[in-house]
PDB file of N, CA and C in Angstrom:
ATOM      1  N   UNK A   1       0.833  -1.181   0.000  1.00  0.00           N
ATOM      2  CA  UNK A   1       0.000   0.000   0.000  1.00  0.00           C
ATOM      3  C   UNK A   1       0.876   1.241   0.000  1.00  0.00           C
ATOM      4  N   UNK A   2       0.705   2.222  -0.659  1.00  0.00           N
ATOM      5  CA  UNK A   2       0.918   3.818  -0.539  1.00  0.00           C
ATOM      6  C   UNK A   2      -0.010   4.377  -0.132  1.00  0.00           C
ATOM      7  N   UNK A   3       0.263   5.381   0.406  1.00  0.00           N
ATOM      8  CA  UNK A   3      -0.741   6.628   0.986  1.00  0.00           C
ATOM      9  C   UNK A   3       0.300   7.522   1.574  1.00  0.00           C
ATOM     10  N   UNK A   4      -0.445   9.090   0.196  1.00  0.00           N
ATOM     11  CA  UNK A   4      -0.219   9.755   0.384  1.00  0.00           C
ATOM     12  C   UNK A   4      -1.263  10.824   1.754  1.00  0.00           C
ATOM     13  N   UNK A   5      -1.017  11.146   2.854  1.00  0.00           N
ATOM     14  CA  UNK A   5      -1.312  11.890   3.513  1.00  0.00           C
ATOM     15  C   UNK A   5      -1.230  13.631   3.575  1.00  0.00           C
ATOM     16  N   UNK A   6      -2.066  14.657   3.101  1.00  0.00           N
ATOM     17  CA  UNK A   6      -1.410  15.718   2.703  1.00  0.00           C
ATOM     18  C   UNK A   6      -2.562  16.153   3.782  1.00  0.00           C
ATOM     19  N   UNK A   7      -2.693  17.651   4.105  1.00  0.00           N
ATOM     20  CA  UNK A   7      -2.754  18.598   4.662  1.00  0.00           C
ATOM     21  C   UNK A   7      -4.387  18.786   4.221  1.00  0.00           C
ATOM     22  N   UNK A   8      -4.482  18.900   3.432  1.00  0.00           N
ATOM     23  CA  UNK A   8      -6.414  18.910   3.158  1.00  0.00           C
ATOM     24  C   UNK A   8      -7.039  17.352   2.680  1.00  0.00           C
ATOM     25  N   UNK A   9      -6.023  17.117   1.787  1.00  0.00           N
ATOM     26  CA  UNK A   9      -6.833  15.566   1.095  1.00  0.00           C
ATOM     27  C   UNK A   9      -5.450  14.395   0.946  1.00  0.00           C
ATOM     28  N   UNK A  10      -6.359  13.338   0.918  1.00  0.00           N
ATOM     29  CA  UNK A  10      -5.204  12.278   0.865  1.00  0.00           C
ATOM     30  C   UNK A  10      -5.368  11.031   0.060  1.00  0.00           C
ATOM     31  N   UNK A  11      -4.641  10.081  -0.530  1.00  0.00           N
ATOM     32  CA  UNK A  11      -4.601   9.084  -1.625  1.00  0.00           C
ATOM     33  C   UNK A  11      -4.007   7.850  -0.765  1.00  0.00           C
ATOM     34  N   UNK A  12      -4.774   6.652  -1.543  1.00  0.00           N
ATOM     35  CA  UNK A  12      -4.141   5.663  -1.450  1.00  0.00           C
ATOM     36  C   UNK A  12      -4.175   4.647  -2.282  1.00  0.00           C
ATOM     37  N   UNK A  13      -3.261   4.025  -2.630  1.00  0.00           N
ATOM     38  CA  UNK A  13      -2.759   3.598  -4.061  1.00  0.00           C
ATOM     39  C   UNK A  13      -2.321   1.826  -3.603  1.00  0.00           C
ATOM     40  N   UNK A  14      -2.626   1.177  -3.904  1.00  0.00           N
ATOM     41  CA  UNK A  14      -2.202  -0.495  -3.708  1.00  0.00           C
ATOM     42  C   UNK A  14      -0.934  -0.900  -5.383  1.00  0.00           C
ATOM     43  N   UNK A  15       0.413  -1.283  -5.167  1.00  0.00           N
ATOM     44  CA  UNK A  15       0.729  -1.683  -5.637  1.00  0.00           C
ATOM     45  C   UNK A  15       0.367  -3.439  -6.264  1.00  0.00           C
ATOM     46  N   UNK A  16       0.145  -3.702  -7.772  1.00  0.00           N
ATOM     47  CA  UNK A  16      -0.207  -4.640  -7.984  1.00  0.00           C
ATOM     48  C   UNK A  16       0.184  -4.912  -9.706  1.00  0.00           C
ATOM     49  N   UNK A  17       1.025  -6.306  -9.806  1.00  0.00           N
ATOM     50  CA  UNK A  17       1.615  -6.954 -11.250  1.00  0.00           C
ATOM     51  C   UNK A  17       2.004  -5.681 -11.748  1.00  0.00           C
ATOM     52  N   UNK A  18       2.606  -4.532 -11.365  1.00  0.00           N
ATOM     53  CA  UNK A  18       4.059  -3.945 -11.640  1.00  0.00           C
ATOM     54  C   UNK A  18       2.952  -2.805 -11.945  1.00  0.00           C
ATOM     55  N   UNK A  19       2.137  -2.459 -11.672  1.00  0.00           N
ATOM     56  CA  UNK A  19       1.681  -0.949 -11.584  1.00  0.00           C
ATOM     57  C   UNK A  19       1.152  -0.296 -10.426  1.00  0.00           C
ATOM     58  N   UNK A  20       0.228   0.504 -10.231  1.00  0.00           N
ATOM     59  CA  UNK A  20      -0.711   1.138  -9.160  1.00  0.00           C
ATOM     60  C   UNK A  20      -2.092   1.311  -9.440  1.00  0.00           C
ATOM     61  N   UNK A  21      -2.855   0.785  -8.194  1.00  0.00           N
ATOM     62  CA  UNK A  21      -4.351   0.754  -8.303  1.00  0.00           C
ATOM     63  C   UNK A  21      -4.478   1.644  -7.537  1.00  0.00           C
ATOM     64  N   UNK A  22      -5.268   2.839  -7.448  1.00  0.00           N
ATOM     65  CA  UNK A  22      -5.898   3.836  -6.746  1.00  0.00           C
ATOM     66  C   UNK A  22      -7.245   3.336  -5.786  1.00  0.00           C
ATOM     67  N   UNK A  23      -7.353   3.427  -4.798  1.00  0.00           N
ATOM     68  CA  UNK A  23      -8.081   3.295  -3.523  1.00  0.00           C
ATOM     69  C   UNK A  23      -9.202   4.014  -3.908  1.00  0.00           C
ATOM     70  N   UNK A  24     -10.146   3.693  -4.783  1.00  0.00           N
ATOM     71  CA  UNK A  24     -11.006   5.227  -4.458  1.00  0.00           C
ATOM     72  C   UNK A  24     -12.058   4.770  -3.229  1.00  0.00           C
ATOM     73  N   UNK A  25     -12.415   6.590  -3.090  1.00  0.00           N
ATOM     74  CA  UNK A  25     -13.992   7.054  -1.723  1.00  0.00           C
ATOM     75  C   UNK A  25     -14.796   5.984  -2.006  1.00  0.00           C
ATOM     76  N   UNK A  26     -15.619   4.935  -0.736  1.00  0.00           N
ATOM     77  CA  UNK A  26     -15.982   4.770  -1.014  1.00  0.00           C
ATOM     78  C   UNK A  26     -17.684   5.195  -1.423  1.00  0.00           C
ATOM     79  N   UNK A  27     -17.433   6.312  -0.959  1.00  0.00           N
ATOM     80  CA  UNK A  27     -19.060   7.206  -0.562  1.00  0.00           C
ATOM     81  C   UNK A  27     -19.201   7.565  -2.082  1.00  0.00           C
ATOM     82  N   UNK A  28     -18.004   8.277  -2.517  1.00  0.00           N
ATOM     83  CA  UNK A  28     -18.444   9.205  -3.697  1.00  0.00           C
ATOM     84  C   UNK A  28     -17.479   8.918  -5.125  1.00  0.00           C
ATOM     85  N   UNK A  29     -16.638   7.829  -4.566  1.00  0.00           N
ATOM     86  CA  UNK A  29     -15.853   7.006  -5.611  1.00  0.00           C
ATOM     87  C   UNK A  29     -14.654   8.006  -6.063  1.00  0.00           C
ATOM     88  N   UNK A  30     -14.106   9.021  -5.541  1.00  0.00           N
ATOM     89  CA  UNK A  30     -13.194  10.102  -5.984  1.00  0.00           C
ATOM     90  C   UNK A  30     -11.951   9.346  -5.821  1.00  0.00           C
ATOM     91  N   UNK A  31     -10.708   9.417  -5.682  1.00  0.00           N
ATOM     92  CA  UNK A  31      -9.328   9.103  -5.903  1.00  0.00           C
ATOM     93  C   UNK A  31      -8.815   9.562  -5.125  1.00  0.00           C
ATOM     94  N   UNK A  32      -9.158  11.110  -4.426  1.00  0.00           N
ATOM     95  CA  UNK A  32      -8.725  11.432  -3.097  1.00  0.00           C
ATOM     96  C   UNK A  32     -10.202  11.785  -2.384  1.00  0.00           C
ATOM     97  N   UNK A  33      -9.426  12.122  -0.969  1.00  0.00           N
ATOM     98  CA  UNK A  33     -10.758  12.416  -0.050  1.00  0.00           C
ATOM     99  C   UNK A  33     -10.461  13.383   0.780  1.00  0.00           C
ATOM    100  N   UNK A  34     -11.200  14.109   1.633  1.00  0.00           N
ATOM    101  CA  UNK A  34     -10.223  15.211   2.876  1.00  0.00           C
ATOM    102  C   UNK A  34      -9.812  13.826   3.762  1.00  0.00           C
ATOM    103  N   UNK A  35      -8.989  15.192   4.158  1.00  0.00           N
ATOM    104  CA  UNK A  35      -7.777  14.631   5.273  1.00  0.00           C
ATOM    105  C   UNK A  35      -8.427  14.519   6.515  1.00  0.00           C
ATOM    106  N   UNK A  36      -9.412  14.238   7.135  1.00  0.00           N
ATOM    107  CA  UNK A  36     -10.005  14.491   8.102  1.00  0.00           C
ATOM    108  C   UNK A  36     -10.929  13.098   8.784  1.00  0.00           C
ATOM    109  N   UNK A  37     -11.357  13.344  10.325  1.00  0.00           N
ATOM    110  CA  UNK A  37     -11.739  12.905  10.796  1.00  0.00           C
ATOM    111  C   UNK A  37     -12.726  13.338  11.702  1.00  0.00           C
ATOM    112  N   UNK A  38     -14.627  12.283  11.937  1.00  0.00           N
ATOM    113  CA  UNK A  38     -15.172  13.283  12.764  1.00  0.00           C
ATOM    114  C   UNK A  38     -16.012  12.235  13.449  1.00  0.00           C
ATOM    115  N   UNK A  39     -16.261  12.515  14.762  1.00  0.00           N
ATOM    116  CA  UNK A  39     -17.122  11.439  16.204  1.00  0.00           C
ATOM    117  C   UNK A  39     -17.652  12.056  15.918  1.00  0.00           C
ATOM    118  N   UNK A  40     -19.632  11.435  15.524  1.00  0.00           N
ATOM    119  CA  UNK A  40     -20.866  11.558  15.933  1.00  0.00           C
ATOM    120  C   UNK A  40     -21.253  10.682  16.524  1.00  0.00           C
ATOM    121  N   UNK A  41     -21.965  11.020  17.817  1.00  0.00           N
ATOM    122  CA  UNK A  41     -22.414  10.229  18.421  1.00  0.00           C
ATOM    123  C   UNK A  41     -21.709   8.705  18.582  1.00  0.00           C
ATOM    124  N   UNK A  42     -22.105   7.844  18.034  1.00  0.00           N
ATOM    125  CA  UNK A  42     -21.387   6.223  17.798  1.00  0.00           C
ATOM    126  C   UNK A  42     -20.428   5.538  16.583  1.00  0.00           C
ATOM    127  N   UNK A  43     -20.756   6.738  15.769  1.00  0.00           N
ATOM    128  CA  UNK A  43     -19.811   6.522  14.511  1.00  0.00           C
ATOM    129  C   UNK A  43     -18.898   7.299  14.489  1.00  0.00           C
ATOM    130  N   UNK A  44     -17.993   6.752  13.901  1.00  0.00           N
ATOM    131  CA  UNK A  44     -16.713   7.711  13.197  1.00  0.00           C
ATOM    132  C   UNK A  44     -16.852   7.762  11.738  1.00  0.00           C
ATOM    133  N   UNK A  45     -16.968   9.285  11.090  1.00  0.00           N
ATOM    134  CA  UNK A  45     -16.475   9.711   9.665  1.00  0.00           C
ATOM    135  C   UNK A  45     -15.132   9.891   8.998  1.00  0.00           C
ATOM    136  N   UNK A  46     -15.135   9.016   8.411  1.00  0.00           N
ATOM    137  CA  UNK A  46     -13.651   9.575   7.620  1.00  0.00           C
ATOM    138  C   UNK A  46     -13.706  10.498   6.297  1.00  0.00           C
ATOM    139  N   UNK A  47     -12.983  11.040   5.919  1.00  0.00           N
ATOM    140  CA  UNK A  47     -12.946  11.703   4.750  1.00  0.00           C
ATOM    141  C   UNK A  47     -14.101  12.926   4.109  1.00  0.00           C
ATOM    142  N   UNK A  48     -14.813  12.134   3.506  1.00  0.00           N
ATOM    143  CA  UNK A  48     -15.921  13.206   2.589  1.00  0.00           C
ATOM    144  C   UNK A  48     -16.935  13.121   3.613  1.00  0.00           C
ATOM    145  N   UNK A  49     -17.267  12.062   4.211  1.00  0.00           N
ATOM    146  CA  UNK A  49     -18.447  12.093   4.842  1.00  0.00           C
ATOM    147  C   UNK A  49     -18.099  12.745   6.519  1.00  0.00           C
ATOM    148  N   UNK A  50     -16.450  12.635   7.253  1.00  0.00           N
ATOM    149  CA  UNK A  50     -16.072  13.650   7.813  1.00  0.00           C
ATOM    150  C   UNK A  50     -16.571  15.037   7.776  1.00  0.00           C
ATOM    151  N   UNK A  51     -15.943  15.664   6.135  1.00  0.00           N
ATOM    152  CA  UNK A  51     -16.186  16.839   5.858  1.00  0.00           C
ATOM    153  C   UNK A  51     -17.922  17.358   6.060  1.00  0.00           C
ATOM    154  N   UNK A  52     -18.233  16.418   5.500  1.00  0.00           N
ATOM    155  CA  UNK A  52     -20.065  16.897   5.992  1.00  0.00           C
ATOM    156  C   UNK A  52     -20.413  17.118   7.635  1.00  0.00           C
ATOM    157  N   UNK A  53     -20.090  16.474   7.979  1.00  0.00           N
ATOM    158  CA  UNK A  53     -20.166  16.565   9.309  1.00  0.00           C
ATOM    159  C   UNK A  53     -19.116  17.385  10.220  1.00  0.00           C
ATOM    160  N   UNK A  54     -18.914  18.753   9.387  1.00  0.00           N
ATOM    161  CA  UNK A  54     -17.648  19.472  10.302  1.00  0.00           C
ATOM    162  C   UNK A  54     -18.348  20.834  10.415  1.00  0.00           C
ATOM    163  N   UNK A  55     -19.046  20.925   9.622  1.00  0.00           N
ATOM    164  CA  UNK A  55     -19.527  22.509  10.317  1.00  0.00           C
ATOM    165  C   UNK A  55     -20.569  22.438  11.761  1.00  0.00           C
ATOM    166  N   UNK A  56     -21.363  20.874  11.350  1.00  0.00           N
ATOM    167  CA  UNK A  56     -22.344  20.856  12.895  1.00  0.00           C
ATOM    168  C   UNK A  56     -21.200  20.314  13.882  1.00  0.00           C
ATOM    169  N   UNK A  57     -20.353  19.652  13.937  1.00  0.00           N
ATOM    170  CA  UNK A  57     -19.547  18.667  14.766  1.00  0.00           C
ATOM    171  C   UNK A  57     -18.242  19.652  14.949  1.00  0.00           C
ATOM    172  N   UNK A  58     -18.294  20.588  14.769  1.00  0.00           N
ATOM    173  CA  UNK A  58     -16.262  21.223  14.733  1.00  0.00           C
ATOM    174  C   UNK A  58     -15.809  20.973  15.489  1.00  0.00           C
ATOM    175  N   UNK A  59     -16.317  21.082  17.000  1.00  0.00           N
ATOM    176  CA  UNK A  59     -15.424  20.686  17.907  1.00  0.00           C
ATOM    177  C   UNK A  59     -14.764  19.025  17.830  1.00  0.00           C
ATOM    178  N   UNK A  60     -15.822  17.933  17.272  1.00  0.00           N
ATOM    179  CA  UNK A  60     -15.444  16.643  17.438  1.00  0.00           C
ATOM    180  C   UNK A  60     -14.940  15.764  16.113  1.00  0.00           C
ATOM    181  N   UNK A  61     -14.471  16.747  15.229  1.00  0.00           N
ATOM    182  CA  UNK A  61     -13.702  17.054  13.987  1.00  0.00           C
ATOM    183  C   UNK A  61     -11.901  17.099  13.725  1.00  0.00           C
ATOM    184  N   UNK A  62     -11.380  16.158  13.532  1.00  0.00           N
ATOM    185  CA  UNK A  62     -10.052  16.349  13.511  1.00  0.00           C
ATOM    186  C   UNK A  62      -9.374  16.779  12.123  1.00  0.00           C
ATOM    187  N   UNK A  63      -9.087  18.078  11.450  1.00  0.00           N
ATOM    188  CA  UNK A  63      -8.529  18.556  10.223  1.00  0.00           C
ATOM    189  C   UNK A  63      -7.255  19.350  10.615  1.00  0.00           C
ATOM    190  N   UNK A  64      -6.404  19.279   9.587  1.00  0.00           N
ATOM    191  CA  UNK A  64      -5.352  19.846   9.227  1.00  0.00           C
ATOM    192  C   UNK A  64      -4.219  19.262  10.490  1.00  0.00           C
ATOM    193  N   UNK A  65      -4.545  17.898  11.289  1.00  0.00           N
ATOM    194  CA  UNK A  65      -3.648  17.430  12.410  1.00  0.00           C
ATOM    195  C   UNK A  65      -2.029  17.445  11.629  1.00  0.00           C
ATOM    196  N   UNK A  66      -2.284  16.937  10.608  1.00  0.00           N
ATOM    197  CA  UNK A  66      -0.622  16.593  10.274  1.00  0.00           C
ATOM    198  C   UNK A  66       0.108  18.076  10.138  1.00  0.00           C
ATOM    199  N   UNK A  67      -0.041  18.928  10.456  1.00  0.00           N
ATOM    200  CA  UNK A  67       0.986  20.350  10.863  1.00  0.00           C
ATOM    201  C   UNK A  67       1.515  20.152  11.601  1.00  0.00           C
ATOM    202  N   UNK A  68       1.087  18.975  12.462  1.00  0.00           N
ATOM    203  CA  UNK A  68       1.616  18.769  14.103  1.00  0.00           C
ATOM    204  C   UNK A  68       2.150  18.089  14.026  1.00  0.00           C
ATOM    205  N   UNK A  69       2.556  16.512  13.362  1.00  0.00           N
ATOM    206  CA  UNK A  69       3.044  15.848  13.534  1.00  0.00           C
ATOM    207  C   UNK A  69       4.914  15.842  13.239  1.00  0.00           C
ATOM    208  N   UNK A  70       5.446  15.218  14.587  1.00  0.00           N
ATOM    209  CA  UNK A  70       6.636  15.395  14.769  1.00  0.00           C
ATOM    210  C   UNK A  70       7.144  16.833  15.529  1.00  0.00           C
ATOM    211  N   UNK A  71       6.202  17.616  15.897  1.00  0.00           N
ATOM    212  CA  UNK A  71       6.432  19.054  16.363  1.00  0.00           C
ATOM    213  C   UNK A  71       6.728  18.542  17.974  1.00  0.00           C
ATOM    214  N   UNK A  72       7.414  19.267  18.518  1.00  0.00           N
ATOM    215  CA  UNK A  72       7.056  19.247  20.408  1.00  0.00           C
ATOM    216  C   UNK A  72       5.861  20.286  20.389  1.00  0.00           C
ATOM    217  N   UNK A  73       5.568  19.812  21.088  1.00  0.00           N
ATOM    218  CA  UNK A  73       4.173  20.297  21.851  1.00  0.00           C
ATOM    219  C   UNK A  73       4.478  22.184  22.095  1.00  0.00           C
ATOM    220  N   UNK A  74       5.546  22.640  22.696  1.00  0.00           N
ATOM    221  CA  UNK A  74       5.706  23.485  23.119  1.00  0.00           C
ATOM    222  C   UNK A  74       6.448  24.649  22.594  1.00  0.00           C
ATOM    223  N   UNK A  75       6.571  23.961  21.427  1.00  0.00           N
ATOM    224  CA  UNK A  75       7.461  24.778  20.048  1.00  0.00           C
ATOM    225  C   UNK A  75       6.680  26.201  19.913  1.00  0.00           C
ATOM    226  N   UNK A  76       7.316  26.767  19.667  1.00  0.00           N
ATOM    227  CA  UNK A  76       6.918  28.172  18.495  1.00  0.00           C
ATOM    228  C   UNK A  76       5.744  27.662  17.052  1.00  0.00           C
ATOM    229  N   UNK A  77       6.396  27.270  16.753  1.00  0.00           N
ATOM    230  CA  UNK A  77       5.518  26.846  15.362  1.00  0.00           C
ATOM    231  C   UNK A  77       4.389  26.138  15.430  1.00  0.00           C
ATOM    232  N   UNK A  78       4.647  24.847  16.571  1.00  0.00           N
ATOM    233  CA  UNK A  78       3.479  24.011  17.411  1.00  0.00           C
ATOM    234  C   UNK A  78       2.378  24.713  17.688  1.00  0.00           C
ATOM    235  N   UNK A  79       2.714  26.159  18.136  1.00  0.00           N
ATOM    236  CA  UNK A  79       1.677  26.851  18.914  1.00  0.00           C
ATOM    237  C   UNK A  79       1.384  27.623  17.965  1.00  0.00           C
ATOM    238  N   UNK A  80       1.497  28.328  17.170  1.00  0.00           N
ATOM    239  CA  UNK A  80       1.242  28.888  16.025  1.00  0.00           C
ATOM    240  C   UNK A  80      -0.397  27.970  14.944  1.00  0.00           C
ATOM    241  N   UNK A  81       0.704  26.757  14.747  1.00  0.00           N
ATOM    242  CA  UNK A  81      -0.516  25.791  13.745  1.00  0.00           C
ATOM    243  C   UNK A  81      -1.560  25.385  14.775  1.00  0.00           C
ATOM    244  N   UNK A  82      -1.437  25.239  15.883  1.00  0.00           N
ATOM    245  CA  UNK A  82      -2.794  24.615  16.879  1.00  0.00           C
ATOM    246  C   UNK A  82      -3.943  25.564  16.663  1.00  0.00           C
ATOM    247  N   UNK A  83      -3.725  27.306  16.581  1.00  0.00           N
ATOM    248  CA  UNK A  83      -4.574  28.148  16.757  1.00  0.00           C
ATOM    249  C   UNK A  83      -5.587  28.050  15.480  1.00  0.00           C
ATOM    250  N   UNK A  84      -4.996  26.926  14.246  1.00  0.00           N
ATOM    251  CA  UNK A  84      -5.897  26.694  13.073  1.00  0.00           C
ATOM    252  C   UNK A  84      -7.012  25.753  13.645  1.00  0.00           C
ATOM    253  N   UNK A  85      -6.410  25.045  14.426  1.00  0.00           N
ATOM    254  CA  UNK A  85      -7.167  23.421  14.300  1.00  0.00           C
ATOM    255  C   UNK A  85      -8.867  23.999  15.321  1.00  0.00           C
ATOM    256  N   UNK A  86      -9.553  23.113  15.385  1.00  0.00           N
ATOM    257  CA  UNK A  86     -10.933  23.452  15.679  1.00  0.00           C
ATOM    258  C   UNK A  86     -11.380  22.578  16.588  1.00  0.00           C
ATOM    259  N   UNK A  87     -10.710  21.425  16.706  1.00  0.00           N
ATOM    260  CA  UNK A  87     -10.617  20.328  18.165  1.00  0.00           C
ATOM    261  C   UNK A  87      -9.072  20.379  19.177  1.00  0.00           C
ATOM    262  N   UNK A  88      -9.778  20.482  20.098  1.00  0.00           N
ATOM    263  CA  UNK A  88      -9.191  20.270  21.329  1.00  0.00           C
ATOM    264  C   UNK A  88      -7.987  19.513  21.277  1.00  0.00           C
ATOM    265  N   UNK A  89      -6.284  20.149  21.830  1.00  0.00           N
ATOM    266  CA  UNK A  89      -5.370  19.263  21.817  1.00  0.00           C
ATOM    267  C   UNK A  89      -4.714  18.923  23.247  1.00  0.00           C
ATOM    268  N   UNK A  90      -3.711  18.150  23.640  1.00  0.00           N
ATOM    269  CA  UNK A  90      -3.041  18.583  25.168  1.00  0.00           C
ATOM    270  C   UNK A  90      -1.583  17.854  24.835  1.00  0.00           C
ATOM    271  N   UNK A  91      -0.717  18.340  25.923  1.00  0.00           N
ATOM    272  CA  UNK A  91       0.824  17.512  25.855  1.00  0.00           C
ATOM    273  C   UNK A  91       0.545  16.179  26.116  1.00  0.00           C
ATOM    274  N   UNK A  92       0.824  15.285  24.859  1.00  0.00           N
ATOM    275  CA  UNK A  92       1.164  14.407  25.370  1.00  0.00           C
ATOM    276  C   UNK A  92       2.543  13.869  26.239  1.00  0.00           C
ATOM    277  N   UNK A  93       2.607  12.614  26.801  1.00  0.00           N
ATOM    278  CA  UNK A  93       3.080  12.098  27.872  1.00  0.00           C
ATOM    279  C   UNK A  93       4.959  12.115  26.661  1.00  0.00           C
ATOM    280  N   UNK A  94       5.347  11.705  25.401  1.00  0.00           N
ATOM    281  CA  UNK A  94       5.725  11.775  24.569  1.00  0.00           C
ATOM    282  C   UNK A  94       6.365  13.293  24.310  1.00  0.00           C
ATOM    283  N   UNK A  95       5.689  14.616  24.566  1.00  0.00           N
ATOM    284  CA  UNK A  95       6.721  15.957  24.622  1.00  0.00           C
ATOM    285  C   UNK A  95       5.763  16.191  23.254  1.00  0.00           C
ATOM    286  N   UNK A  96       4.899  15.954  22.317  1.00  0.00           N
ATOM    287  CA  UNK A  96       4.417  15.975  20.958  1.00  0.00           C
ATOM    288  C   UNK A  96       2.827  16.117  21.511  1.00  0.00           C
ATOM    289  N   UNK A  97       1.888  16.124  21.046  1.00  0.00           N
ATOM    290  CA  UNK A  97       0.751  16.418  21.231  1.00  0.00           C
ATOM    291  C   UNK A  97      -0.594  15.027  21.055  1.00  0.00           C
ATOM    292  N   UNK A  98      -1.755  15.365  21.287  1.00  0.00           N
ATOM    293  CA  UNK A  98      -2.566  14.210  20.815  1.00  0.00           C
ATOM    294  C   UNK A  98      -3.838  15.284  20.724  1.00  0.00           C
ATOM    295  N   UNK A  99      -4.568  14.716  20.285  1.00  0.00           N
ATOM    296  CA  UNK A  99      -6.302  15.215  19.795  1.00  0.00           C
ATOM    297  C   UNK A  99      -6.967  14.778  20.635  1.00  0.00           C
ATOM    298  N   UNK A 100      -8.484  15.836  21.397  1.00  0.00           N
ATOM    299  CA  UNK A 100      -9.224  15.610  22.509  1.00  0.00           C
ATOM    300  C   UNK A 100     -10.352  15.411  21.451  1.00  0.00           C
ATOM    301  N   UNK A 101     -11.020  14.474  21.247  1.00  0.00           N
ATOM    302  CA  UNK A 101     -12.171  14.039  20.888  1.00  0.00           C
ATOM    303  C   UNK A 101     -13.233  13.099  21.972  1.00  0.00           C
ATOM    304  N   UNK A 102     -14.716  13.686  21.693  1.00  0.00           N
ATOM    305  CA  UNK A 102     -15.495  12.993  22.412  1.00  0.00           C
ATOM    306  C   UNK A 102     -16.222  11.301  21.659  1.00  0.00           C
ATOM    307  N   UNK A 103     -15.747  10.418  22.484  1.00  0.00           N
ATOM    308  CA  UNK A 103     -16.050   9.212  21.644  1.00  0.00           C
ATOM    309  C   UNK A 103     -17.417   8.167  22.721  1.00  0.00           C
ATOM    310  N   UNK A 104     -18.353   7.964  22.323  1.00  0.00           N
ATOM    311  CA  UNK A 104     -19.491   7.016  23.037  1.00  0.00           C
ATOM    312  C   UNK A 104     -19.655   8.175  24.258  1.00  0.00           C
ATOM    313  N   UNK A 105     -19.714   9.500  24.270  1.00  0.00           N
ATOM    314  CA  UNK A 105     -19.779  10.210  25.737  1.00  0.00           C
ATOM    315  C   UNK A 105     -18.741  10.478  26.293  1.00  0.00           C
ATOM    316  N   UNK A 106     -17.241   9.747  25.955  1.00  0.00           N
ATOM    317  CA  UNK A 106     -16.271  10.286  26.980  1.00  0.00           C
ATOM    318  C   UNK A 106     -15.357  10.742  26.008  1.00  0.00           C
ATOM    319  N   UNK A 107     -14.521  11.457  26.546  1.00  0.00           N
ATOM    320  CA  UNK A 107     -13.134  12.107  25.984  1.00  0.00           C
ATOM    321  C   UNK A 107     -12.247  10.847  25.788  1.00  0.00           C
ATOM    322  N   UNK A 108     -11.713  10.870  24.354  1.00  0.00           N
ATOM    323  CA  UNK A 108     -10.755   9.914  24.085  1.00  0.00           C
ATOM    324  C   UNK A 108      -9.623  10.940  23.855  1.00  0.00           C
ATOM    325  N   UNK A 109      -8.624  10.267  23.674  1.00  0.00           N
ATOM    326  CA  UNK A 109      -6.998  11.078  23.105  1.00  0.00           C
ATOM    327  C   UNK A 109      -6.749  10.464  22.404  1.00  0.00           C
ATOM    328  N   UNK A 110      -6.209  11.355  21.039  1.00  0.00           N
ATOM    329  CA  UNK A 110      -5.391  10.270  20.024  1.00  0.00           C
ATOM    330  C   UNK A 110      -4.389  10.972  19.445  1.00  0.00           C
ATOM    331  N   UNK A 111      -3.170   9.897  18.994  1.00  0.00           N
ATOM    332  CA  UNK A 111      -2.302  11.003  18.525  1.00  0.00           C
ATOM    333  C   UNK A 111      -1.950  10.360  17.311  1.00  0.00           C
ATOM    334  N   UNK A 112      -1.292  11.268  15.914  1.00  0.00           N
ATOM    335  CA  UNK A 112      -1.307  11.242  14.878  1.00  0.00           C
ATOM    336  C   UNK A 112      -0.542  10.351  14.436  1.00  0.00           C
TER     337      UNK A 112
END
């Protein structure tokens, strides 16, 4: 497998008998999808169907995380890109950060 992970949308590609097969959505059949993630209630959204669910859900919406990844938590720049994001973050135990999302009623943590 490949997967590309980018900053708004992302690909994933299965190598197979010496070429590449593209992963498409399976909601809307596209080739890429957003980069994103979103808790309603009992489900989790990925991608397009994420994105629908980010203007009612923002807080329980995870977009644009990979700015963060590999940052310390306490960096200049760390603190800079957090003021984009629209869900809840904290130090993780690691010196790097994780995502506060509400999952079945309780606060989960996850990190990228």
């Amino acid at each position: 497998y490949g997967m590309d992970i980018g900053n708004q949308c992302s690909h994933v590609s299965v190598a197979r008998g010496g070429g590449f097969d593209c992963v498409l959505d399976e909601l809307t059949g596209k080739r890429s999808c957003p980069s994103m993630v979103s808790f309603v209630q009992k489900e989790r959204h990925i991608g397009d169907k994420a994105e629908s669910q980010a203007i009612r859900n923002w807080r329980n919406t995870a977009k644009s995380v990979k700015r963060l990844v590999g940052l310390p938590y306490d960096s200049p720049q760390a603190e800079h890109e957090r003021k984009f994001l629209r869900c809840a973050t904290r130090k993780a135990k690691d010196g790097c950060f994780e995502v506060e999302m509400e999952v079945h009623g309780r606060k989960e943590f996850f990190t990228p």
